[in-house]
C-alpha atoms as a PDB file:
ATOM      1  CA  UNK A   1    -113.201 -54.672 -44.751  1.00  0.00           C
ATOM      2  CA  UNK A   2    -113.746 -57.638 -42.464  1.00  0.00           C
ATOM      3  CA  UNK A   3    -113.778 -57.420 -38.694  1.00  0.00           C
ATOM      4  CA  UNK A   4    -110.907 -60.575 -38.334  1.00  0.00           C
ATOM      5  CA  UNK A   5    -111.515 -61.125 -34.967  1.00  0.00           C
ATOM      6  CA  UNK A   6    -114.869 -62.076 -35.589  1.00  0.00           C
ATOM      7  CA  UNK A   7    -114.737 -63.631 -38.326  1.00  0.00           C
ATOM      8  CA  UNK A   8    -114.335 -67.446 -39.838  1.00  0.00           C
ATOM      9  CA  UNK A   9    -111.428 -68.561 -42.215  1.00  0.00           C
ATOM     10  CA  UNK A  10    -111.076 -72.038 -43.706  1.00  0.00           C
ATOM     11  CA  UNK A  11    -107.183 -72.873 -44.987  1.00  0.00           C
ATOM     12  CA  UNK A  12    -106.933 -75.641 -47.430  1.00  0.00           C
ATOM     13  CA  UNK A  13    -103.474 -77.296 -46.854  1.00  0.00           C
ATOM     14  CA  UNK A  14    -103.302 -76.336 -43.608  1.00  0.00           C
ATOM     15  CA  UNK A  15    -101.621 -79.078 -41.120  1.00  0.00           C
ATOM     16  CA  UNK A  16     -98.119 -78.130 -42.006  1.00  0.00           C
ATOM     17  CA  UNK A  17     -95.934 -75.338 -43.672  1.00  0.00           C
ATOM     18  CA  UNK A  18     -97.490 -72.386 -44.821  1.00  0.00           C
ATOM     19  CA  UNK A  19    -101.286 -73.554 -44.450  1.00  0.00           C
ATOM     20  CA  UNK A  20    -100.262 -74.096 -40.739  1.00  0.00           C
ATOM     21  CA  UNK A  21     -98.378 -70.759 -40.770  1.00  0.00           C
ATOM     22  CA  UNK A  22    -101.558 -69.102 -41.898  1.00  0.00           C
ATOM     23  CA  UNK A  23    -103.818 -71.292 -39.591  1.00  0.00           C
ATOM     24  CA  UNK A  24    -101.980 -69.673 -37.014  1.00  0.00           C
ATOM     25  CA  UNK A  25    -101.949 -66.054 -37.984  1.00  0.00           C
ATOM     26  CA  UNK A  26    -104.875 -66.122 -38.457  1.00  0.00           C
ATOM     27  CA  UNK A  27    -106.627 -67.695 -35.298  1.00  0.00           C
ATOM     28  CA  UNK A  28    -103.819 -65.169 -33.302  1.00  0.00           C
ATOM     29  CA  UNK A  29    -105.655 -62.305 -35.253  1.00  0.00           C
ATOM     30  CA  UNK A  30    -108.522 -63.903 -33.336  1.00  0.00           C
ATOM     31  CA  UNK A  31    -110.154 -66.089 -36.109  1.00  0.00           C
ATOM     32  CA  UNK A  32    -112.094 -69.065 -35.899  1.00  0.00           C
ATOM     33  CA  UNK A  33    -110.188 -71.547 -38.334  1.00  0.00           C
ATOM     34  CA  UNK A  34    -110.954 -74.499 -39.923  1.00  0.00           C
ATOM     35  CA  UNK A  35    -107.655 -76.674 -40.455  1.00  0.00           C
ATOM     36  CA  UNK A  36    -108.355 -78.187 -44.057  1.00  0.00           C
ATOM     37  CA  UNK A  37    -106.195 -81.222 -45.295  1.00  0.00           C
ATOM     38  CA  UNK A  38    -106.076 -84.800 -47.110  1.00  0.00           C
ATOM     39  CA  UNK A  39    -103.793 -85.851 -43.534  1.00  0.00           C
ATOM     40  CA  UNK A  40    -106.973 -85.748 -41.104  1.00  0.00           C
ATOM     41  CA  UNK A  41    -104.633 -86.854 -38.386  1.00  0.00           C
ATOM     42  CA  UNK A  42    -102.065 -83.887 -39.229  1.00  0.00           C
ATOM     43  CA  UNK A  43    -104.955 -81.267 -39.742  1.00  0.00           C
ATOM     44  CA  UNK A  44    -106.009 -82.623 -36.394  1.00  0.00           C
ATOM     45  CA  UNK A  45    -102.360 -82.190 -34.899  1.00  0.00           C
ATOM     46  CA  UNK A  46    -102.279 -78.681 -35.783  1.00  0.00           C
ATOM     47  CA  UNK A  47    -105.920 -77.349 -34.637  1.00  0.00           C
ATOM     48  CA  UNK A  48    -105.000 -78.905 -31.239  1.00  0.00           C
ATOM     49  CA  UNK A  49    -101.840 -76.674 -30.975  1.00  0.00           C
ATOM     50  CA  UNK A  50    -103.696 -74.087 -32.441  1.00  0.00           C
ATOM     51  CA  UNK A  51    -106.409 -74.271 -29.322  1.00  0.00           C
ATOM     52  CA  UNK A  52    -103.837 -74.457 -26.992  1.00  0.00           C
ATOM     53  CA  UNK A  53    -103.221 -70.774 -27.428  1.00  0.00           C
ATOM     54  CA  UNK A  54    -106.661 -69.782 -26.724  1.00  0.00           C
ATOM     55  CA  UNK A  55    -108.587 -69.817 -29.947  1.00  0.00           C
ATOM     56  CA  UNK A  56    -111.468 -71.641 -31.864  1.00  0.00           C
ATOM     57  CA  UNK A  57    -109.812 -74.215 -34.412  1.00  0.00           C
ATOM     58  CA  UNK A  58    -111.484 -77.347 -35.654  1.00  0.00           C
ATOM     59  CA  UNK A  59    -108.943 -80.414 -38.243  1.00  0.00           C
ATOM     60  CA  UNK A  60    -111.355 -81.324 -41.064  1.00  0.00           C
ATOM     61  CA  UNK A  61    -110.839 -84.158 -43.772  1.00  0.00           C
ATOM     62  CA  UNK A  62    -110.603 -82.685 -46.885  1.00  0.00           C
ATOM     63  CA  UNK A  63    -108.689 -83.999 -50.778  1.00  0.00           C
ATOM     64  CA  UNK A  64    -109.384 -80.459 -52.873  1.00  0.00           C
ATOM     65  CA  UNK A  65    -108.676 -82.283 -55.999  1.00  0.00           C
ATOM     66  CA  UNK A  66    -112.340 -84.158 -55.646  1.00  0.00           C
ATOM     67  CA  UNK A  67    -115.282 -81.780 -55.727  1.00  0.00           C
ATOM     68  CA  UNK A  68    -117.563 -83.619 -53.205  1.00  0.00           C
ATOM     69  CA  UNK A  69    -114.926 -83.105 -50.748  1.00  0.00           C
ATOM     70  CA  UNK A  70    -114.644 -79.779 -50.892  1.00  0.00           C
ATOM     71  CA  UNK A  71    -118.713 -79.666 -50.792  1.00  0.00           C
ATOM     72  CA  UNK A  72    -118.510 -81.270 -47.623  1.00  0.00           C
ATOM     73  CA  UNK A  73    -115.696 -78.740 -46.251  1.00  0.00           C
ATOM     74  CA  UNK A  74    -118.407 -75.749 -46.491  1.00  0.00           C
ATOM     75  CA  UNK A  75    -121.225 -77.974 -45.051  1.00  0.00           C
ATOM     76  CA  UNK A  76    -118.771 -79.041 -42.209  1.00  0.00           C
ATOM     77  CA  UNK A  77    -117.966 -74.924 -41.675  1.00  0.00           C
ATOM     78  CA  UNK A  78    -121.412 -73.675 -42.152  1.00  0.00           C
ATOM     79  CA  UNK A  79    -122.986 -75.548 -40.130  1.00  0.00           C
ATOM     80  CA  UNK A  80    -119.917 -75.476 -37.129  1.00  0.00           C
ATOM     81  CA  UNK A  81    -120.128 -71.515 -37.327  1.00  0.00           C
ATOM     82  CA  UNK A  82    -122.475 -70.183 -39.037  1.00  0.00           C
ATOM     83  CA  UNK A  83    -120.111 -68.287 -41.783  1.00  0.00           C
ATOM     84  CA  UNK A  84    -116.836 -68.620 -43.883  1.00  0.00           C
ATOM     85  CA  UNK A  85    -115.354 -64.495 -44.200  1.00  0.00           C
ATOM     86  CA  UNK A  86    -111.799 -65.868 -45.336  1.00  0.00           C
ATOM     87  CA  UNK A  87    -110.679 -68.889 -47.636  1.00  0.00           C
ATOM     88  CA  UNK A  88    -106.897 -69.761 -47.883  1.00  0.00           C
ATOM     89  CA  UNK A  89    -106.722 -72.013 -51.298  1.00  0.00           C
ATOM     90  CA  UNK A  90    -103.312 -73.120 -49.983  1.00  0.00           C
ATOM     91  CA  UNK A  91    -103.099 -76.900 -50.728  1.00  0.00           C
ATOM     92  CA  UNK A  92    -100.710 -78.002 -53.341  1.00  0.00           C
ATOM     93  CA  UNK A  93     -98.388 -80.684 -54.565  1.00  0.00           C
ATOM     94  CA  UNK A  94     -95.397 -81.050 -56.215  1.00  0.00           C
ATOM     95  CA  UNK A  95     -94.213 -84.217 -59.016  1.00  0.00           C
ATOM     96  CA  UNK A  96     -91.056 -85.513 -58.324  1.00  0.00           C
ATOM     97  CA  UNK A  97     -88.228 -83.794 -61.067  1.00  0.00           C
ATOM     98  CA  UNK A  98     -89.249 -85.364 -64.250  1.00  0.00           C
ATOM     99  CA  UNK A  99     -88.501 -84.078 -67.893  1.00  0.00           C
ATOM    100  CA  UNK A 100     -91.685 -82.723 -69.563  1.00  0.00           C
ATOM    101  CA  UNK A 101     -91.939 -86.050 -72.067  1.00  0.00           C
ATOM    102  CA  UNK A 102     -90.948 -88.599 -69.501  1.00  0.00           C
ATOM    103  CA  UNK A 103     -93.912 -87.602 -67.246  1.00  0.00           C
ATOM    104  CA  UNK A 104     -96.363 -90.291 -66.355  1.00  0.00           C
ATOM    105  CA  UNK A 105    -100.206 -89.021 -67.263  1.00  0.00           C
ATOM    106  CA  UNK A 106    -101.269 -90.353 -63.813  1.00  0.00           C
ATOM    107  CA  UNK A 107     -98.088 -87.721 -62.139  1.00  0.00           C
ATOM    108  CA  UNK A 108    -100.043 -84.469 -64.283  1.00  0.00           C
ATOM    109  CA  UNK A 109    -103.383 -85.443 -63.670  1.00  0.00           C
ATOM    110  CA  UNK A 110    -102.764 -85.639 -59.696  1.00  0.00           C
ATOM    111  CA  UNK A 111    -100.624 -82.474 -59.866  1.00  0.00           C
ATOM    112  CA  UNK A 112    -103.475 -80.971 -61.929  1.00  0.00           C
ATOM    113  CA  UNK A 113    -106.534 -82.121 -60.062  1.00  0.00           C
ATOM    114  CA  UNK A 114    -104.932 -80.878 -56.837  1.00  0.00           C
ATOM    115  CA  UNK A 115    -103.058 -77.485 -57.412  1.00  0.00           C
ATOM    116  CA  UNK A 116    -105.732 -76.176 -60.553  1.00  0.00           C
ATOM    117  CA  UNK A 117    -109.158 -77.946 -59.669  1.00  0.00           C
ATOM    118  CA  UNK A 118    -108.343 -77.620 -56.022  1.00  0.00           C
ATOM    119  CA  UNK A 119    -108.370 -73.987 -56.290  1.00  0.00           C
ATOM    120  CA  UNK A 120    -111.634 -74.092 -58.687  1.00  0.00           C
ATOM    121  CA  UNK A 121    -113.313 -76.436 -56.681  1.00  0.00           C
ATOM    122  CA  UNK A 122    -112.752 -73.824 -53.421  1.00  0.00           C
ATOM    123  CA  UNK A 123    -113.513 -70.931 -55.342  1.00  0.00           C
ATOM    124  CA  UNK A 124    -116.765 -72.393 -56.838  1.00  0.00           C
ATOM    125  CA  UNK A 125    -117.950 -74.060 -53.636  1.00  0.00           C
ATOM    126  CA  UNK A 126    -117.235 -71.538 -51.299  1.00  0.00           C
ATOM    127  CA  UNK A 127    -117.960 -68.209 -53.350  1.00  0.00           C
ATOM    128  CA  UNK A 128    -121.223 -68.686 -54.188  1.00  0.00           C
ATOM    129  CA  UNK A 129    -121.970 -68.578 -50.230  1.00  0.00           C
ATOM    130  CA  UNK A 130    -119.855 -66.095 -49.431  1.00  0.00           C
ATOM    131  CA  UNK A 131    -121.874 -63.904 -51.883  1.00  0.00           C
ATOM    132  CA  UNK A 132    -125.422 -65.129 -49.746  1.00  0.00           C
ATOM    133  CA  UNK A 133    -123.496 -64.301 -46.471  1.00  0.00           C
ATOM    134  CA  UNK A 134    -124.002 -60.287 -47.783  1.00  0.00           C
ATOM    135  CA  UNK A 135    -121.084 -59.033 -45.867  1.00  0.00           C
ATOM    136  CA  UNK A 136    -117.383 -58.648 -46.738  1.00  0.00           C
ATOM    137  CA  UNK A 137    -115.294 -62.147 -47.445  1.00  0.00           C
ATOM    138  CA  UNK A 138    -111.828 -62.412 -49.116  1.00  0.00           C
ATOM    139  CA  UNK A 139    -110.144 -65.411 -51.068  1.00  0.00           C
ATOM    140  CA  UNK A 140    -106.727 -65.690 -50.737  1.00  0.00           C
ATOM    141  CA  UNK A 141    -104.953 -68.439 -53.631  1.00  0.00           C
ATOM    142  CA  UNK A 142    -101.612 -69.599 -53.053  1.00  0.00           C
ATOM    143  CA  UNK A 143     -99.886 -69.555 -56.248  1.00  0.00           C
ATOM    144  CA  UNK A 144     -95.702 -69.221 -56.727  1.00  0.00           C
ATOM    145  CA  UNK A 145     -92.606 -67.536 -57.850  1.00  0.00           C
ATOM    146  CA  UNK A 146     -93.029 -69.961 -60.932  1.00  0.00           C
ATOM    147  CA  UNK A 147     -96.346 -68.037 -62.083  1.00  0.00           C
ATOM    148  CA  UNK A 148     -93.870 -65.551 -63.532  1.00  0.00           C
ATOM    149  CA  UNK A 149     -92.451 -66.963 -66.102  1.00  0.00           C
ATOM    150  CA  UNK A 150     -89.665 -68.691 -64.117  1.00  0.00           C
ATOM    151  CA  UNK A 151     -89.203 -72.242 -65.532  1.00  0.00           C
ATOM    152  CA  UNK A 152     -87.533 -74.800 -63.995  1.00  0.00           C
ATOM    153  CA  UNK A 153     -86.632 -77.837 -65.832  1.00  0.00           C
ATOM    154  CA  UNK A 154     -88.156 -81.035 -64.959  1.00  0.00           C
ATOM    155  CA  UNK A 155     -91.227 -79.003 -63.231  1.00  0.00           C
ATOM    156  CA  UNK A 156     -93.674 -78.973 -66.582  1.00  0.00           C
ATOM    157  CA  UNK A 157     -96.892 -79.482 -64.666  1.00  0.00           C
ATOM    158  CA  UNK A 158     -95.778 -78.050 -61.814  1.00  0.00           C
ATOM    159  CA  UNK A 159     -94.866 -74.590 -63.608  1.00  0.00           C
ATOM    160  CA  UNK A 160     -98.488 -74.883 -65.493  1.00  0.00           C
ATOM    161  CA  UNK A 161    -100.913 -74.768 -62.754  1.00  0.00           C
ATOM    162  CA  UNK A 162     -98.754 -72.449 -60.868  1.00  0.00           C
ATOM    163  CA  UNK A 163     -99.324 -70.040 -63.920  1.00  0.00           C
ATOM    164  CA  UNK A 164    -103.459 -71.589 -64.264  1.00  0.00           C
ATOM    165  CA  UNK A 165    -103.836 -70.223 -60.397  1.00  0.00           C
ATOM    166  CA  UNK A 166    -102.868 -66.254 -61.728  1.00  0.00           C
ATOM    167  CA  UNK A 167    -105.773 -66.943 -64.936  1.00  0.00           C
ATOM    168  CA  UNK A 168    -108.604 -68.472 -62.626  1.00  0.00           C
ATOM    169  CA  UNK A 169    -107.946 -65.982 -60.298  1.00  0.00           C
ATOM    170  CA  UNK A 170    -108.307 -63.272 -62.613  1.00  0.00           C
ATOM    171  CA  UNK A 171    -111.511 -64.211 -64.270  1.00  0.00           C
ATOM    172  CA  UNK A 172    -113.052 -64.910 -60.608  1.00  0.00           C
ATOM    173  CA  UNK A 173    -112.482 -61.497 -59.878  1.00  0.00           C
ATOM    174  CA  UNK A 174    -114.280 -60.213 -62.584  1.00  0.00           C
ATOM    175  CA  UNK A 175    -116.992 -62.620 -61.929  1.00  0.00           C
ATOM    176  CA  UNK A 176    -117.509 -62.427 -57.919  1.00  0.00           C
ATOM    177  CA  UNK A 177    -119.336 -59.279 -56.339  1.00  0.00           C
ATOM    178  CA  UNK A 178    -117.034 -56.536 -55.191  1.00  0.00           C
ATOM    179  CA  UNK A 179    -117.734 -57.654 -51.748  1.00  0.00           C
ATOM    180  CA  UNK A 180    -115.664 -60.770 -52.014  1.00  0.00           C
ATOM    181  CA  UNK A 181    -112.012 -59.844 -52.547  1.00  0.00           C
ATOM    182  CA  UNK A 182    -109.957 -62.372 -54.554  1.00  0.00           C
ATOM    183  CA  UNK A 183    -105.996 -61.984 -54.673  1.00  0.00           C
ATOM    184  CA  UNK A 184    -102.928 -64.177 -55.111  1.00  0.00           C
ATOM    185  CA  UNK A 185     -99.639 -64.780 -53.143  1.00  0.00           C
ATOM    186  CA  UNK A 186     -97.038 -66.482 -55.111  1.00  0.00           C
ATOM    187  CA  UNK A 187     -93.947 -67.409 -52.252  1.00  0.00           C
ATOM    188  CA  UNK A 188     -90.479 -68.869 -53.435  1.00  0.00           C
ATOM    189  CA  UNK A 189     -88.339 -70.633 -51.707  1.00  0.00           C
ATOM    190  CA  UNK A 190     -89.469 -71.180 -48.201  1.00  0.00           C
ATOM    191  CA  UNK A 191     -88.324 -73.662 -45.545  1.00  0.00           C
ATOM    192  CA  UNK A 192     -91.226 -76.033 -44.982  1.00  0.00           C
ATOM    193  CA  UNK A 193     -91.169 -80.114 -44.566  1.00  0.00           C
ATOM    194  CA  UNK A 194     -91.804 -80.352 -48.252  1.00  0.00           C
ATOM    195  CA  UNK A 195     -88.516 -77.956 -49.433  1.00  0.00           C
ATOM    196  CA  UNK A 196     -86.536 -79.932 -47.223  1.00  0.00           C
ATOM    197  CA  UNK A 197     -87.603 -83.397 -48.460  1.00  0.00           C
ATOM    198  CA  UNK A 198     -86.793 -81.625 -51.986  1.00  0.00           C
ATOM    199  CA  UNK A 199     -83.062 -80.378 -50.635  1.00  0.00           C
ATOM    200  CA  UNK A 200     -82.468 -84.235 -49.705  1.00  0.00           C
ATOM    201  CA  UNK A 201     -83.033 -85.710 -53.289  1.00  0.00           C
ATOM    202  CA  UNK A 202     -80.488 -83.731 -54.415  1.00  0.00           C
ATOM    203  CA  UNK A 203     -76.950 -85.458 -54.236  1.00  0.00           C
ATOM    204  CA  UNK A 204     -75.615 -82.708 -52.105  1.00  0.00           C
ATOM    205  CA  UNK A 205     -78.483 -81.401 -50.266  1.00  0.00           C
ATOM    206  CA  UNK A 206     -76.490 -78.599 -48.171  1.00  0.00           C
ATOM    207  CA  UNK A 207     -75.081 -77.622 -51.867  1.00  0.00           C
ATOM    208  CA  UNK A 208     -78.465 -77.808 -53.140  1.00  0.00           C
ATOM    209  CA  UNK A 209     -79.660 -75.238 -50.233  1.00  0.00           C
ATOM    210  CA  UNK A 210     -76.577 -72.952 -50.734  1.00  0.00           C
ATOM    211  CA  UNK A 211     -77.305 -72.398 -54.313  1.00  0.00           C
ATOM    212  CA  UNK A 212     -80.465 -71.817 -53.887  1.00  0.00           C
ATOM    213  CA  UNK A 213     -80.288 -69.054 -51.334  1.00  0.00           C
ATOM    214  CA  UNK A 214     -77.565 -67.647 -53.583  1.00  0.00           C
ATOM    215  CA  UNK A 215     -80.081 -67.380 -56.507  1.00  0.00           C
ATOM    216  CA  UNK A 216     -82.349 -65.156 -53.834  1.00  0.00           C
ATOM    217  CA  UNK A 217     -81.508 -61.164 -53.526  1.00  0.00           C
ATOM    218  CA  UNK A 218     -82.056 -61.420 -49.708  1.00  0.00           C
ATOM    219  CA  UNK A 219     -79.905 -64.528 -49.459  1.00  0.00           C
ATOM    220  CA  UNK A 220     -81.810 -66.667 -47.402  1.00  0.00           C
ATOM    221  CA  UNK A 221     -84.904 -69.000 -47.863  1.00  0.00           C
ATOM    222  CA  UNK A 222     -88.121 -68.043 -46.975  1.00  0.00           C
ATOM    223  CA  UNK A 223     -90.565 -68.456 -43.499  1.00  0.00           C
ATOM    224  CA  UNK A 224     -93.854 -69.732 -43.754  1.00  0.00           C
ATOM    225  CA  UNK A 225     -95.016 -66.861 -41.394  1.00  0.00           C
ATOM    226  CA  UNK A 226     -93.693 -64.610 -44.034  1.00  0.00           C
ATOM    227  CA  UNK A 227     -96.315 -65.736 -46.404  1.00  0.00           C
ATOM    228  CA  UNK A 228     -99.101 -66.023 -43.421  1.00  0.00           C
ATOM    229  CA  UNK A 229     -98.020 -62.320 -42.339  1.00  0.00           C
ATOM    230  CA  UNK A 230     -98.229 -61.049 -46.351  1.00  0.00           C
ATOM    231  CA  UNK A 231    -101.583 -62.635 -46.654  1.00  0.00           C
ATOM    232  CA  UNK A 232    -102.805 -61.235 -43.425  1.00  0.00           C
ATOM    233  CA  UNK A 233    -101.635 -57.350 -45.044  1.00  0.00           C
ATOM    234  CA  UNK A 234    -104.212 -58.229 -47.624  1.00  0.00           C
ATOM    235  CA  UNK A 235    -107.194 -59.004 -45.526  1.00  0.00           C
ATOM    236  CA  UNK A 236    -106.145 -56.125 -43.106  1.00  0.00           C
ATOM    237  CA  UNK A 237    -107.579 -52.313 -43.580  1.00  0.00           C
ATOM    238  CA  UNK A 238    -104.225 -51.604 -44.839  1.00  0.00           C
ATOM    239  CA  UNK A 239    -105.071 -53.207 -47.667  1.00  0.00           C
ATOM    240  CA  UNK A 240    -108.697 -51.707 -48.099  1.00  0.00           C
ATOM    241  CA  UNK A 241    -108.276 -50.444 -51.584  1.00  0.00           C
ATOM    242  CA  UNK A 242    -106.322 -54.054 -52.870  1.00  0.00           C
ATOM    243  CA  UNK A 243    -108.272 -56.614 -54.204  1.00  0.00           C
ATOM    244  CA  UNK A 244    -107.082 -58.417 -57.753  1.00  0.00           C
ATOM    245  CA  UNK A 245    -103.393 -58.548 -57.162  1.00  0.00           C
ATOM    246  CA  UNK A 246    -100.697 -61.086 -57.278  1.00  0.00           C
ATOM    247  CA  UNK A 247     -98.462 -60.362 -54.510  1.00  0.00           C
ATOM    248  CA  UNK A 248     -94.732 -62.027 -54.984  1.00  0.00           C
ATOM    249  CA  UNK A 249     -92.942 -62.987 -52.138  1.00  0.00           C
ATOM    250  CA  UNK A 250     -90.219 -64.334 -53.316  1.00  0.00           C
ATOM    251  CA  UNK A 251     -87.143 -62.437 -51.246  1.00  0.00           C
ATOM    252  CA  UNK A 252     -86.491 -60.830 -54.454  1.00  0.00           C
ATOM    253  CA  UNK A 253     -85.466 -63.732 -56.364  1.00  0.00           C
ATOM    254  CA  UNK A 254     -87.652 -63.164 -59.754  1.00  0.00           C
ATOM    255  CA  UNK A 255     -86.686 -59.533 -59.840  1.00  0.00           C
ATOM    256  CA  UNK A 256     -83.248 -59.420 -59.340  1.00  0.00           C
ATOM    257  CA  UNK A 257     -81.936 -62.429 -61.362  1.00  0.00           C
ATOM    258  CA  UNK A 258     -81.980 -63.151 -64.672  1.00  0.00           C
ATOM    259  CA  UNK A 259     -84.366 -65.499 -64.880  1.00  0.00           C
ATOM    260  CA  UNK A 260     -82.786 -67.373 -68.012  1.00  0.00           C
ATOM    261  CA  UNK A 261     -79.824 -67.922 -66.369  1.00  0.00           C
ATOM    262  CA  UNK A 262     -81.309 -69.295 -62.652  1.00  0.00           C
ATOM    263  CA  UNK A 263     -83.692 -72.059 -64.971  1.00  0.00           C
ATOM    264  CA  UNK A 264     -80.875 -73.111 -66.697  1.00  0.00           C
ATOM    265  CA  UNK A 265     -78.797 -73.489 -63.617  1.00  0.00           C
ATOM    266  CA  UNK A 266     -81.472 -75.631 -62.327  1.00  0.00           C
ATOM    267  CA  UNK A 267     -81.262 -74.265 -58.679  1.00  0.00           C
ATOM    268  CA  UNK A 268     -84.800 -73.016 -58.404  1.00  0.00           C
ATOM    269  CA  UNK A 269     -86.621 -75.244 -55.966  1.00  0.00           C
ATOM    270  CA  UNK A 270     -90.359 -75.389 -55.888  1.00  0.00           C
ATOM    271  CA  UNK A 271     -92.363 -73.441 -52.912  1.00  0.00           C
ATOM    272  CA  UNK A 272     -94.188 -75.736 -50.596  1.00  0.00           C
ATOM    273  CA  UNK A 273     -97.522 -75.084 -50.469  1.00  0.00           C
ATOM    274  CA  UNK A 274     -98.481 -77.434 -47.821  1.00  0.00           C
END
């Protein structure tokens, strides 16, 4: 395994929610990090709070859905230090509720570009030179609670590259050296800028909250650190013999509910990715 504190990790999606979670994780496990995300101003935001406690953390432009973007990402963090050991595919997006044949092609494509080729485009760019680097790396995709089979009406596209994220990160496995570890975390519910905004379109947002933590075993939404602190288990030693899993952290929501009956309810909010 990787030696974190000397190591480099890049997090897509990282000025707010869990890509800032995990920026900060991360750079606490002593990591250099490279704050990744289409809000340069945010990314910035966050790297400066993220220096304030002592560690190496740079804001960097980056839109994952465009390929030359991402290119310029792994020039920008080569040539700052030198090496990438960790990459956090973490930035996502969310359409608005929409039924499956009322959604505008220009609402699947941007959900698409961003959530599935965002992850390829990480994976393709950064793997690769990982592999040159000839010492242990790990690639950590954010997926969700809705890459098991748990539908929620009016999230068509949403649901799809939520379940595309488990199937690219499958085949990458099989395709990267065993030296680069590849595994997925799939969060529910958790309480980030982009849930809330989600609680308030609802006509009752406090209702909206309420049902949702009732649909979760633990009763309670999620933490972003929660998700930074599971993907930290996988990159630790403790996780030496893991590599190829999807780890759901969902406070037992898919597992202890039928799922049937929560979709149909419509009380399953989306995660928030970034």
């Amino acid at each position: 395994m990787m030696e974190l504190d000397k190591g480099v990790a890049v997090v897509t999606g990282g000025a707010r929610g869990i890509g800032a979670a995990m920026a900060r994780r991360l750079a606490a496990e002593g990591m250099s990090v490279v704050v990744a995300d289409i809000d340069l101003d945010a990314a910035t935001t966050t790297a400066s709070g993220i220096r304030d406690i002592g560690a190496t953390c740079i804001g960097v432009p980056c839109d994952v859905g465009v390929l030359e973007s991402v290119q310029e990402l792994a020039d920008r963090a080569w040539e700052q230090f030198g090496r990438v050991d960790v990459l956090v595919n973490n930035a996502g997006v969310v359409h608005a509720p929409t039924p499956m044949i009322e959604l505008s092609s220009d609402d699947a494509r941007w959900v698409l570009e961003t959530n599935v080729l965002g992850v390829w485009h990480g994976c393709s760019v950064f793997g690769p030179r990982m592999v040159e680097q000839g010492t242990p790396a790990y690639i950590v995709n954010i997926a969700s609670e809705h890459s098991f089979g748990v539908p929620l009406t009016g999230s068509a596209m949403y649901t799809a590259s939520k379940h595309a994220i488990l199937g690219l990160s499958d085949v990458l496995r099989r395709e990267l050296p065993e030296q680069v570890g590849v595994s997925v975390v799939c969060p529910g519910a958790i309480d980030t800028p982009l849930l809330a905004a989600e609680f308030e379109l609802a006509p009752d947002p406090a209702a909206e909250r309420a049902e949702n933590e009732q649909s979760i075993a633990l009763g309670r939404i999620g933490h972003a650190h929660e998700i930074a602190a599971a993907a930290l288990f996988l990159l630790s030693d403790e996780a030496s013999y893991i590599t190829g899993t999807q780890l759901l952290v969902d406070g037992g929501r898919v597992g202890c509910f039928p799922v049937g009956s929560i979709a149909r309810s419509g009380v399953l909010a989306a995660d928030a990715g970034s």
